[in-house]
Protein backbone atom coordinates (compact mmCIF):
# COMPACT_ATOMS: atom_id res chain seq x y z
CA UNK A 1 110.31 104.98 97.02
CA UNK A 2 110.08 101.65 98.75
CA UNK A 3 113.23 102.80 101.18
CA UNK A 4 110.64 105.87 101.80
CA UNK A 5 107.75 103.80 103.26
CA UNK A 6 109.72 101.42 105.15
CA UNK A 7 112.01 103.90 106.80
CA UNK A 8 111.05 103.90 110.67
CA UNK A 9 112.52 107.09 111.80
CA UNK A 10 109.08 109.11 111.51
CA UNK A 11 107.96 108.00 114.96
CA UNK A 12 111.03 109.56 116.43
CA UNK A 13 109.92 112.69 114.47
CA UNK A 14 106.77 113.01 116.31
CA UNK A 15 108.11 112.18 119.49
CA UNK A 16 110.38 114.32 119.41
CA UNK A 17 108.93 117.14 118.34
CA UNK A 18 105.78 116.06 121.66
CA UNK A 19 108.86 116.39 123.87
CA UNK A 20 109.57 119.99 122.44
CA UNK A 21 106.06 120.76 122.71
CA UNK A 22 105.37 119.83 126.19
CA UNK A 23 108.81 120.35 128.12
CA UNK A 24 110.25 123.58 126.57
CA UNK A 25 106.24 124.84 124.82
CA UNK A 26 105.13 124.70 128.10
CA UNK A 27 108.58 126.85 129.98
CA UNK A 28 107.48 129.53 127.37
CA UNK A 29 103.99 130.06 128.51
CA UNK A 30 105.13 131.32 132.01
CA UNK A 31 105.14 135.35 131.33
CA UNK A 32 101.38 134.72 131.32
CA UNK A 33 101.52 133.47 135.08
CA UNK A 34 103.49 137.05 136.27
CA UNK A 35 100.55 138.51 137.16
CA UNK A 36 98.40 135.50 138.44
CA UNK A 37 101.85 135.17 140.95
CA UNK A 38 101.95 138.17 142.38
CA UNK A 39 98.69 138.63 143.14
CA UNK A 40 97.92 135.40 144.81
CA UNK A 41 101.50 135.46 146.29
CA UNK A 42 102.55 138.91 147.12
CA UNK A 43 105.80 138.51 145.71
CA UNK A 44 107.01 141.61 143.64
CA UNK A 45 107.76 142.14 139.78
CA UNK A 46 111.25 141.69 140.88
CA UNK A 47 110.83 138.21 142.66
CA UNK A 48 108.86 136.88 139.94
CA UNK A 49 111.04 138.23 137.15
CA UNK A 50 113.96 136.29 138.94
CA UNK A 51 112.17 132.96 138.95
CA UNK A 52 112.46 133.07 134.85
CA UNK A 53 116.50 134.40 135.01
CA UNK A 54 116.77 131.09 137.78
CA UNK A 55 115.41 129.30 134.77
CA UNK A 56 117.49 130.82 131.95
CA UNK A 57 120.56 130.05 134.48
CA UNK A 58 119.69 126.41 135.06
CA UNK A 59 118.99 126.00 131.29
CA UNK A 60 122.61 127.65 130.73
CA UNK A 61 124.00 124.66 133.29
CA UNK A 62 122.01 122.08 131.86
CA UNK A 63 123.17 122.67 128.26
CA UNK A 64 126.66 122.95 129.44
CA UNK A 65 126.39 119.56 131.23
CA UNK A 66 125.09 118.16 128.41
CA UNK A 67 127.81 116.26 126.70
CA UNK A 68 128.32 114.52 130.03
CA UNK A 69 125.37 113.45 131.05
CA UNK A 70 124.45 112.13 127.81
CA UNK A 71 127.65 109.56 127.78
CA UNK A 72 126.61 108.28 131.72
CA UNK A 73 122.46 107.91 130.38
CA UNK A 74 122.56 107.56 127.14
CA UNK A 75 120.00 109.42 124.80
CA UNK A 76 116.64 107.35 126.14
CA UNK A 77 117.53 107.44 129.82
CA UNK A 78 118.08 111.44 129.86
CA UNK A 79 114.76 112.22 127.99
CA UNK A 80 112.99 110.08 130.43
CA UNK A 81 114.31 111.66 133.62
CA UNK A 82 114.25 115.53 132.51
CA UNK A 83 110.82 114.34 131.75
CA UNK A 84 110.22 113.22 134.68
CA UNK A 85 112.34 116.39 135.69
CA UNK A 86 109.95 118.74 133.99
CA UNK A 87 106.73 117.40 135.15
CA UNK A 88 107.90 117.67 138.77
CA UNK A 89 108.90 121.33 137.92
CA UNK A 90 105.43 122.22 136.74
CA UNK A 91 103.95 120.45 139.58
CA UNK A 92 106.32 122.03 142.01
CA UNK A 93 105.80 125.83 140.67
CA UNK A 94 101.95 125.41 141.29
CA UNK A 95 102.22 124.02 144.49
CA UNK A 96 104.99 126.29 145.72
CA UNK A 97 104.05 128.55 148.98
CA UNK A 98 107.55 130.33 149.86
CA UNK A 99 109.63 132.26 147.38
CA UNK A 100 112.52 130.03 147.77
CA UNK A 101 110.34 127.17 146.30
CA UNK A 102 109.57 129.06 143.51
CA UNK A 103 113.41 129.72 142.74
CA UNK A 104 114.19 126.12 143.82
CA UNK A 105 111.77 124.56 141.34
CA UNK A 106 112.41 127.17 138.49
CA UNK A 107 115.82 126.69 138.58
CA UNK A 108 115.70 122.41 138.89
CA UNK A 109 113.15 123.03 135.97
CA UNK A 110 115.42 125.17 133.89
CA UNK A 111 117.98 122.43 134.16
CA UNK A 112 115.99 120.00 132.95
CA UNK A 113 115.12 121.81 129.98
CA UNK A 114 118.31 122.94 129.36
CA UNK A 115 119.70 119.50 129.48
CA UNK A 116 116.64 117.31 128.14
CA UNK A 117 115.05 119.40 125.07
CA UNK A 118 117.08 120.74 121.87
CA UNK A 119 120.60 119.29 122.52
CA UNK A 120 119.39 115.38 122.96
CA UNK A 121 117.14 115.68 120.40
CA UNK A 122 119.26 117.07 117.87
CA UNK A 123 121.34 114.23 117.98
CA UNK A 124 118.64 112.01 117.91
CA UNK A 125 117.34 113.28 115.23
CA UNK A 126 120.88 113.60 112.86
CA UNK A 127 120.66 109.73 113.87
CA UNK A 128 117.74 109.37 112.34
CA UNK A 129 117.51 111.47 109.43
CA UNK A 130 120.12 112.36 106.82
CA UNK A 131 118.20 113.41 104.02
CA UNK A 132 116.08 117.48 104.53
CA UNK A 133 117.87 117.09 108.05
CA UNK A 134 117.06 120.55 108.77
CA UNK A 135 113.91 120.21 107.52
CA UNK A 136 113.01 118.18 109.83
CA UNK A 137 115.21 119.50 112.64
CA UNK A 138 113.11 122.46 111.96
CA UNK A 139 109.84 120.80 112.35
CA UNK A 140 111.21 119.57 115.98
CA UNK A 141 112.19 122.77 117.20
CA UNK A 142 108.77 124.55 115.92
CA UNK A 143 107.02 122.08 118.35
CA UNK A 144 108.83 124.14 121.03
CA UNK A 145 106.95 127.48 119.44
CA UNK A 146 103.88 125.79 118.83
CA UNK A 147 103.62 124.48 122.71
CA UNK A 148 103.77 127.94 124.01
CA UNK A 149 101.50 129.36 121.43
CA UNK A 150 99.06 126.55 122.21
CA UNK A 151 99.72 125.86 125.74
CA UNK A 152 99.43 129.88 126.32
């Protein structure tokens, strides 16, 4: 029990599952900003709909980058830029006037989700935790969930 209360992986728990909730929570919240788009843009259905698939293709880059990435930055270095990353991206999307901005910031966005979210911190977190490892895997990846439901 004593191994229990002096074990110092719990921090990493919590941030990690913060990271979830902020960077990929707040990706998931963006089918309620559709409408708000295209009326203060003009941009069609279409347009829009294409900023998330620029998104879900710069994810898809980002994950399959991963691996190298991670050896130049190391696991601290990489969460701290896609951080970086993904604030820029939310910042950029809101004060995006031309389509192309849109796209550019989606897809830059997308990336850093894609490379900064569940791949680094799964292996942060099997460094951590060997015992109800997908326990607490779990609990990570439910911050993602719980971002959009709360952040929506």
């Amino acid at each position: 029990m004593s191994e229990q209360t002096n074990f110092k992986g719990w921090p990493i728990l919590i941030a990690c599952f913060v990271l979830m909730f902020c960077m990929l929570g707040g990706v998931q919240t963006f089918a309620v900003f559709i409408a708000p788009i295209m009326s203060e843009t003009g941009f069609s259905l279409g347009a829009v709909a294409m900023m998330s698939t620029l998104a879900t293709i710069g994810s898809f880059i980002g994950n399959m980058l991963f691996s190298r990435i991670f050896k130049i930055l190391g696991a601290k270095w990489l969460l701290v830029v896609c951080s970086i990353i993904c604030a820029g991206y939310f910042i950029g999307t809101s004060y995006a006037q031309t389509l192309f901005g849109m796209y550019a910031a989606m897809a830059i966005g997308g990336f850093a989700t894609g490379v900064g979210t569940i791949a680094p911190l799964s292996v942060i977190m099997t460094n951590w935790f060997i015992k109800k490892r997908a326990t607490y895997m779990s609990i990570v990846i439910a911050g993602s969930m719980f971002g959009g439901a709360l952040l929506m």
